[in-house]
C-alpha atoms as a PDB file:
ATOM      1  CA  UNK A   1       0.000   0.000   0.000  1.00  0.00           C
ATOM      2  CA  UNK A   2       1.044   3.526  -0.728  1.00  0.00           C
ATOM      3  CA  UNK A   3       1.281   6.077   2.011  1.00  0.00           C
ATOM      4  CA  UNK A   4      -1.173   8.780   2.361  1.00  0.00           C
ATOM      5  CA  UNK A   5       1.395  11.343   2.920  1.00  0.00           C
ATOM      6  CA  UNK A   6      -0.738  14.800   3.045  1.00  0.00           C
ATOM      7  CA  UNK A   7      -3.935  13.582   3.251  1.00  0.00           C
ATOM      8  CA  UNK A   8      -6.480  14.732   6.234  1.00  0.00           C
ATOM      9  CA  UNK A   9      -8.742  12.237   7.392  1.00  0.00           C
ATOM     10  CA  UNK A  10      -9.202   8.672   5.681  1.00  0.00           C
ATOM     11  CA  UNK A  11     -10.213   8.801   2.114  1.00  0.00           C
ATOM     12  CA  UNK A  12     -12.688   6.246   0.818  1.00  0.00           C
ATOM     13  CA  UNK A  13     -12.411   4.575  -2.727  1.00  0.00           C
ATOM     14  CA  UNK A  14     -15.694   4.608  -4.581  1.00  0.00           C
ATOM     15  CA  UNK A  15     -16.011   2.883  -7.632  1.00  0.00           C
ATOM     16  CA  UNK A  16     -19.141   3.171 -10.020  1.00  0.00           C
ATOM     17  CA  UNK A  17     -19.699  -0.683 -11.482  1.00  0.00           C
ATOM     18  CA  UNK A  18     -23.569  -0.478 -11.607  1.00  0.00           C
ATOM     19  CA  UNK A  19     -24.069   0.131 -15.580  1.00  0.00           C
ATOM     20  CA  UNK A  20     -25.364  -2.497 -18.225  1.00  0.00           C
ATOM     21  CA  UNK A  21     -22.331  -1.895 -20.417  1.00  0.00           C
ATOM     22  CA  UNK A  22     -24.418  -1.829 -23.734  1.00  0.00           C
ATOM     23  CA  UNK A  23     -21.848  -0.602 -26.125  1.00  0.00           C
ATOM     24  CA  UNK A  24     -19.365  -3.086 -23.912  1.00  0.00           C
ATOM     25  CA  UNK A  25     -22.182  -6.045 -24.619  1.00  0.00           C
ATOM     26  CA  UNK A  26     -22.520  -6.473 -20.758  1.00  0.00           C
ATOM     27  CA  UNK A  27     -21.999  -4.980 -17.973  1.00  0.00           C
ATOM     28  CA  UNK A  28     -18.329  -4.636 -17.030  1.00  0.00           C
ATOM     29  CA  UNK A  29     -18.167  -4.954 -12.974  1.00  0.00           C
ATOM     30  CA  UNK A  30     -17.695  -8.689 -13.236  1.00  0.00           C
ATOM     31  CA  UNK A  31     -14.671  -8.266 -15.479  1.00  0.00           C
ATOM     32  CA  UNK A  32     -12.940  -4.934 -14.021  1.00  0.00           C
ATOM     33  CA  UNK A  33     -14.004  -4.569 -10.911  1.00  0.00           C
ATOM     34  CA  UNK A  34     -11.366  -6.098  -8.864  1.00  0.00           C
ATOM     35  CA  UNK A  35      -8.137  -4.633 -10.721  1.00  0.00           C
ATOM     36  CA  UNK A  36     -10.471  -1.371 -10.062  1.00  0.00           C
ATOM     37  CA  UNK A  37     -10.738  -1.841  -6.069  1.00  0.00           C
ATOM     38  CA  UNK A  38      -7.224  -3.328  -6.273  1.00  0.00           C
ATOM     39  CA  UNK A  39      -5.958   0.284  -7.498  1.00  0.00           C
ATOM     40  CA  UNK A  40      -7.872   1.977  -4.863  1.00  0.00           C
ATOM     41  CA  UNK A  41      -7.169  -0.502  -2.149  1.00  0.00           C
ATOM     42  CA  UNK A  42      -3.539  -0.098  -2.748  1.00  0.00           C
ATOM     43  CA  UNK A  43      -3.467   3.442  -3.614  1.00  0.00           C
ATOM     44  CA  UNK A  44      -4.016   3.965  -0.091  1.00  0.00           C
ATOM     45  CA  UNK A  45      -8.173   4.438   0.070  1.00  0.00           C
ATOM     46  CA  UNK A  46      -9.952   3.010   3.116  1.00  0.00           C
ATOM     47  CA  UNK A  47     -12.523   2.157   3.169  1.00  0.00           C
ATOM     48  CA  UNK A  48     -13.902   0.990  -0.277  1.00  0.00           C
ATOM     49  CA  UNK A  49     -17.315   0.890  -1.306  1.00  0.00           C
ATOM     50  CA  UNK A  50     -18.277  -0.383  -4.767  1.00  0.00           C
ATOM     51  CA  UNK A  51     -21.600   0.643  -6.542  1.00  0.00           C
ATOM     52  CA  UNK A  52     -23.146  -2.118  -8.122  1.00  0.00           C
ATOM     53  CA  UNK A  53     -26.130  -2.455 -10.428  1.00  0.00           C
ATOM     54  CA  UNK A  54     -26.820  -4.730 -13.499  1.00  0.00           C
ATOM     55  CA  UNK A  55     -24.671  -7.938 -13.289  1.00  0.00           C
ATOM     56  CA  UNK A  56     -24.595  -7.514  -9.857  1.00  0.00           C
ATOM     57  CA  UNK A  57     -25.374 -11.139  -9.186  1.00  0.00           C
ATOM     58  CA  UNK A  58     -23.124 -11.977 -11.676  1.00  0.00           C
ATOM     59  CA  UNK A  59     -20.151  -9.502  -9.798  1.00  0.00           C
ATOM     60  CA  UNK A  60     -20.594 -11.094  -6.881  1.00  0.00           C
ATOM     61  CA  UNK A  61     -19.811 -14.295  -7.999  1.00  0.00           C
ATOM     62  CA  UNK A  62     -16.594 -13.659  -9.810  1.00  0.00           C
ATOM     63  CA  UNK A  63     -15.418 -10.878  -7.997  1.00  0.00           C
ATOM     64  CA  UNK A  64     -13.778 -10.942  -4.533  1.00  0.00           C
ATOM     65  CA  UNK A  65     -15.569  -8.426  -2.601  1.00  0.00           C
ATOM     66  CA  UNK A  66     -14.013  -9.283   0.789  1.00  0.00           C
ATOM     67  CA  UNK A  67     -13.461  -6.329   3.103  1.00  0.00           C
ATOM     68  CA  UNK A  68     -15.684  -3.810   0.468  1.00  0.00           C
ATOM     69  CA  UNK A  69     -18.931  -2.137   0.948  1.00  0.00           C
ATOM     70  CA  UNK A  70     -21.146  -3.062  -1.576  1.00  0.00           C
ATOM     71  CA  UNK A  71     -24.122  -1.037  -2.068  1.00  0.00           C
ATOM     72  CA  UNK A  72     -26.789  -1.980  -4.862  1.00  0.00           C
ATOM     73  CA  UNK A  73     -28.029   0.418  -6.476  1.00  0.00           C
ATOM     74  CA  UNK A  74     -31.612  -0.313  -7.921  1.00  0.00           C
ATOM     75  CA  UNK A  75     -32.025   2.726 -10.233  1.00  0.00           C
ATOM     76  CA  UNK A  76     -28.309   2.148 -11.870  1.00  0.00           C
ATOM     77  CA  UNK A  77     -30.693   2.579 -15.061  1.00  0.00           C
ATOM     78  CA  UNK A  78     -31.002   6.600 -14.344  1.00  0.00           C
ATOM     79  CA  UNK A  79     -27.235   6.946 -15.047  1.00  0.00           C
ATOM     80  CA  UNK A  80     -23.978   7.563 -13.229  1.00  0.00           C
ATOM     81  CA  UNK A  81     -25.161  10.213 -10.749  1.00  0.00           C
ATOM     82  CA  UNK A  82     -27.821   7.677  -9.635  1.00  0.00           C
ATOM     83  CA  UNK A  83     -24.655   5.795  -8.628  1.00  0.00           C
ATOM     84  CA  UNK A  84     -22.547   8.678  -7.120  1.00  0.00           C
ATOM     85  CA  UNK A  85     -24.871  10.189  -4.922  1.00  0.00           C
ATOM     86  CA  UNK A  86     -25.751   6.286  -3.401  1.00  0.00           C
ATOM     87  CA  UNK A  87     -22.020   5.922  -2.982  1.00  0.00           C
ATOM     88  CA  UNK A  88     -21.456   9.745  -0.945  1.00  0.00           C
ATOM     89  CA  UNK A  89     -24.536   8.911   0.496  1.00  0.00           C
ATOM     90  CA  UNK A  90     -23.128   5.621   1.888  1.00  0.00           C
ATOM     91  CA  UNK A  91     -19.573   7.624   3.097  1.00  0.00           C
ATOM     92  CA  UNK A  92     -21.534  10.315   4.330  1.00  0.00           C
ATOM     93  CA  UNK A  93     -21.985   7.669   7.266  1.00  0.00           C
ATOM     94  CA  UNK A  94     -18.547   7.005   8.301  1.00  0.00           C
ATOM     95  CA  UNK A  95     -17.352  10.394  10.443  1.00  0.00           C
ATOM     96  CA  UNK A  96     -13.888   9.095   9.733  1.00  0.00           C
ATOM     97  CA  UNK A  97     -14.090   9.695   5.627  1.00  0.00           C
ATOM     98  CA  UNK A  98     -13.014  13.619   4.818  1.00  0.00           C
ATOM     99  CA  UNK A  99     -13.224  12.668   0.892  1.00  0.00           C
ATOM    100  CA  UNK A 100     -13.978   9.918  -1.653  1.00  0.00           C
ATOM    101  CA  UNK A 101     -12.033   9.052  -4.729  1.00  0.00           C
ATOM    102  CA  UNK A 102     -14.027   8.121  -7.565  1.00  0.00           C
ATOM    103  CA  UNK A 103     -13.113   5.680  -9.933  1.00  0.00           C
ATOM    104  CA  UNK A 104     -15.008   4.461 -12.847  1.00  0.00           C
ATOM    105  CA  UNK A 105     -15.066   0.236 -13.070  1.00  0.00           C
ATOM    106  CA  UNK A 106     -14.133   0.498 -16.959  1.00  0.00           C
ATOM    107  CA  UNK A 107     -10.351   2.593 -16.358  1.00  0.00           C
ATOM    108  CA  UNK A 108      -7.773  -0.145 -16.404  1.00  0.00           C
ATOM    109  CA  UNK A 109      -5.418   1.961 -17.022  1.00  0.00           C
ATOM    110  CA  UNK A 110      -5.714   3.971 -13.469  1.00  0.00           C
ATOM    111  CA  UNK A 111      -2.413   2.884 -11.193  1.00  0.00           C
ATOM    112  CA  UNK A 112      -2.132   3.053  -7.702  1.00  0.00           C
ATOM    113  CA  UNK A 113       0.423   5.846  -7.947  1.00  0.00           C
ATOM    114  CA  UNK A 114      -2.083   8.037  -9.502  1.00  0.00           C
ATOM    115  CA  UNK A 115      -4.431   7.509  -6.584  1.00  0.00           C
ATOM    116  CA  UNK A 116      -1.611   8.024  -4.138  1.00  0.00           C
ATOM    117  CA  UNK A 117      -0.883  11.392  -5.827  1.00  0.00           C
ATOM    118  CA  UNK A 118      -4.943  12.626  -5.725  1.00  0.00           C
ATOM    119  CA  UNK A 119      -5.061  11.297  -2.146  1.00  0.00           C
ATOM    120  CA  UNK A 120      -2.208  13.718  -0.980  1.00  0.00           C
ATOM    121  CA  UNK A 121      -4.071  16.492  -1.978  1.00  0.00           C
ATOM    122  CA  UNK A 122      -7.396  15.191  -0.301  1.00  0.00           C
ATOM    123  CA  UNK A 123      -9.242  16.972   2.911  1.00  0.00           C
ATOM    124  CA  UNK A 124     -12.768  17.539   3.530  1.00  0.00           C
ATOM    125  CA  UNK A 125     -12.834  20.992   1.077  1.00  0.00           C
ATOM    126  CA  UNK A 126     -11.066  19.697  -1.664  1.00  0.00           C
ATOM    127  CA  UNK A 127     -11.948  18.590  -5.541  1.00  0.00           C
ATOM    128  CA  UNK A 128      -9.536  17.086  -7.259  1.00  0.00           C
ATOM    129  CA  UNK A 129      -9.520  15.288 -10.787  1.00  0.00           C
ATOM    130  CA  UNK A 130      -6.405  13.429 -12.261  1.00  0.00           C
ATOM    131  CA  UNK A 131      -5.263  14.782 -15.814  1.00  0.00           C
ATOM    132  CA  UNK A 132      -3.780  12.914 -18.734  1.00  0.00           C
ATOM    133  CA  UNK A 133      -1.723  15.225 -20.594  1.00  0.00           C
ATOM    134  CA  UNK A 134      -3.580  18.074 -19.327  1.00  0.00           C
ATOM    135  CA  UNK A 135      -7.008  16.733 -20.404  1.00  0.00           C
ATOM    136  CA  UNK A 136      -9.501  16.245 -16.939  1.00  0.00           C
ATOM    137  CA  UNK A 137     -10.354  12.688 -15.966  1.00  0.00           C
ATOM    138  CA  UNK A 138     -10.291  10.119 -13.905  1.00  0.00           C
ATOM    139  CA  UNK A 139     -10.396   9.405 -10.834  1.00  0.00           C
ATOM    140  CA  UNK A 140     -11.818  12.408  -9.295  1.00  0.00           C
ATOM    141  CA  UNK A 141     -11.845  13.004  -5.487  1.00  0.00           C
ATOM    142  CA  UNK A 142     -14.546  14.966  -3.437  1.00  0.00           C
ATOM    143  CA  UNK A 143     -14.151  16.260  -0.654  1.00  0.00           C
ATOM    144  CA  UNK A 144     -17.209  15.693   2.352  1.00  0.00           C
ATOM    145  CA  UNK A 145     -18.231  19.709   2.351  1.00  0.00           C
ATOM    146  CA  UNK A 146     -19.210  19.180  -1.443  1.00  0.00           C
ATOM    147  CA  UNK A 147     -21.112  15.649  -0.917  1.00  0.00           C
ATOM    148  CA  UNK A 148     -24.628  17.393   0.439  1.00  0.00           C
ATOM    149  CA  UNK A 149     -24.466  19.840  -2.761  1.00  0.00           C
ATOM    150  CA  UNK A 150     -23.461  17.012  -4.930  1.00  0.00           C
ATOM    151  CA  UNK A 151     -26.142  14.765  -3.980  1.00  0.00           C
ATOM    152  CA  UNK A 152     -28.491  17.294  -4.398  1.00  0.00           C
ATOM    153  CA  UNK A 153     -27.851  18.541  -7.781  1.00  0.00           C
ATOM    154  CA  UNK A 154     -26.414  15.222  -9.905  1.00  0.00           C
ATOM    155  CA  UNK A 155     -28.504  13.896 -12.020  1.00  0.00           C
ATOM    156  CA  UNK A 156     -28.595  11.608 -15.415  1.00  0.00           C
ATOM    157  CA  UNK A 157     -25.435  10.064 -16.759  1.00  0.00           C
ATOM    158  CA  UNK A 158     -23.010  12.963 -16.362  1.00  0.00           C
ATOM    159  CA  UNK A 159     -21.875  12.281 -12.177  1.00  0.00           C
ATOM    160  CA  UNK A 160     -19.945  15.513 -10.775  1.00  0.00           C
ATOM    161  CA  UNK A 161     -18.916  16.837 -14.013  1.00  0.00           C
ATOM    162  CA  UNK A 162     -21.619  19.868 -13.921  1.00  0.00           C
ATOM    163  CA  UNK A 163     -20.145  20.237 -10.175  1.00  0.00           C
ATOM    164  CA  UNK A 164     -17.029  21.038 -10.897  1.00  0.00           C
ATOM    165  CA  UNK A 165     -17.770  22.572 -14.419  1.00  0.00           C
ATOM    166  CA  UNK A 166     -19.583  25.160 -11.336  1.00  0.00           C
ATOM    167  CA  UNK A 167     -16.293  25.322  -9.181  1.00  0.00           C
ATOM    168  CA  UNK A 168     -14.288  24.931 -11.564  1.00  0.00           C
ATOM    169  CA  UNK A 169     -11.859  27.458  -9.675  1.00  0.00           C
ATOM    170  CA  UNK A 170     -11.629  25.621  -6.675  1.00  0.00           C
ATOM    171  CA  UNK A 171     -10.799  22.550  -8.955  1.00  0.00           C
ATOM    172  CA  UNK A 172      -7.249  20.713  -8.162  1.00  0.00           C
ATOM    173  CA  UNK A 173      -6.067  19.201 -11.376  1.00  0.00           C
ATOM    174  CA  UNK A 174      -2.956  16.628 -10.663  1.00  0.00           C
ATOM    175  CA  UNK A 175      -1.495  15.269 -13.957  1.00  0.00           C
ATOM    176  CA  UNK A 176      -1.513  11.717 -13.718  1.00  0.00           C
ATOM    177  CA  UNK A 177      -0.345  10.878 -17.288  1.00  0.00           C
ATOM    178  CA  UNK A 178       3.237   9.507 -16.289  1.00  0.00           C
ATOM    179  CA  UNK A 179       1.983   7.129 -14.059  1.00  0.00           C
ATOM    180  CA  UNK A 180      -1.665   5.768 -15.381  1.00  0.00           C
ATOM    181  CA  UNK A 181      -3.227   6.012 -18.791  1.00  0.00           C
ATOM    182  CA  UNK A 182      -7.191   7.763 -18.724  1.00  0.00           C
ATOM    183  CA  UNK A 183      -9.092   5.484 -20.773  1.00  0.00           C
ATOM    184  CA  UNK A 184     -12.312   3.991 -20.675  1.00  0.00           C
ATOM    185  CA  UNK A 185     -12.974   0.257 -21.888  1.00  0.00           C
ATOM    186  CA  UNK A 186     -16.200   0.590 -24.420  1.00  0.00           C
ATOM    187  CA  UNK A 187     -16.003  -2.389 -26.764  1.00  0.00           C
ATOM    188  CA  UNK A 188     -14.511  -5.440 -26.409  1.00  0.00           C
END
């Protein structure tokens, strides 16, 4: 595990695997959600809660899901902010979290080290996206004071992006591009 070096509080890993993965031809969880808590999980995010949603029957049986919070999400078919504000809603519950990192299931190319380097930066105000050549992505951490406002305002398949498109100002960008490549897994 990576150190948390400036980070305030414990930062929780959050990945969204509840989608049906129709351009994919399934949904993904069952095939990239454990390299995807493995990254958090060793990245230095505790705890880890994973959003799951179509396939998750499937996920659970192929996926080791010891020591994560799984949360189903029944409306997974509203979009990814159905999915984010069930997962801040879920850390909103442990006092001990000052921010979440976000990771999408379908980024295999996220590494530890770029979680490590977002976590640094993480306390209860912060928002903070990794960059890929100085193009916003993936993962994302929010801090705790922006969860209520979040929750309240996400909706349809978009998650935070309209949040910080908003804050934009307050926004932390942390190139991650020598350490982790910012794709997303569509096809197979």
């Amino acid at each position: 595990m990576i150190p948390l070096g400036g980070a305030a509080g414990r930062v929780a890993g959050l990945v969204l695997a509840a989608g049906a993965g129709r351009r994919y031809g399934g949904p993904k969880a069952p095939v990239f959600l454990g390299p995807a808590l493995r990254v958090l999980r060793d990245g230095g995010c505790d705890p880890i809660i994973a959003v799951l949603g179509a396939g998750a029957r499937r996920t659970r049986a192929v996926v080791d899901l010891a020591g994560v919070q799984v949360v189903d999400n029944p409306g997974w078919a509203e979009g990814m902010a159905s999915s984010l504000r069930l997962g801040l809603s879920t850390a909103a519950r442990l006092p001990e979290v000052s921010a979440v990192c976000v990771h999408l299931v379908d980024m295999p190319g996220v590494s530890a080290l770029a979680v490590a380097r977002l976590l640094a930066q993480a306390h209860a105000s912060c928002l903070t996206r990794a960059c890929y050549d100085g193009e916003p992505g993936h993962p994302v951490v929010l801090g705790r004071d922006h969860w209520a406002e979040i929750i309240e305002t996400t909706r349809g398949d978009q998650g935070a992006r309209a949040y910080l498109r908003r804050h934009a100002g307050h926004v932390t960008a942390v190139e991650c591009g020598d350490v982790a490549g910012g794709y997303d897994i569509d096809e197979r």
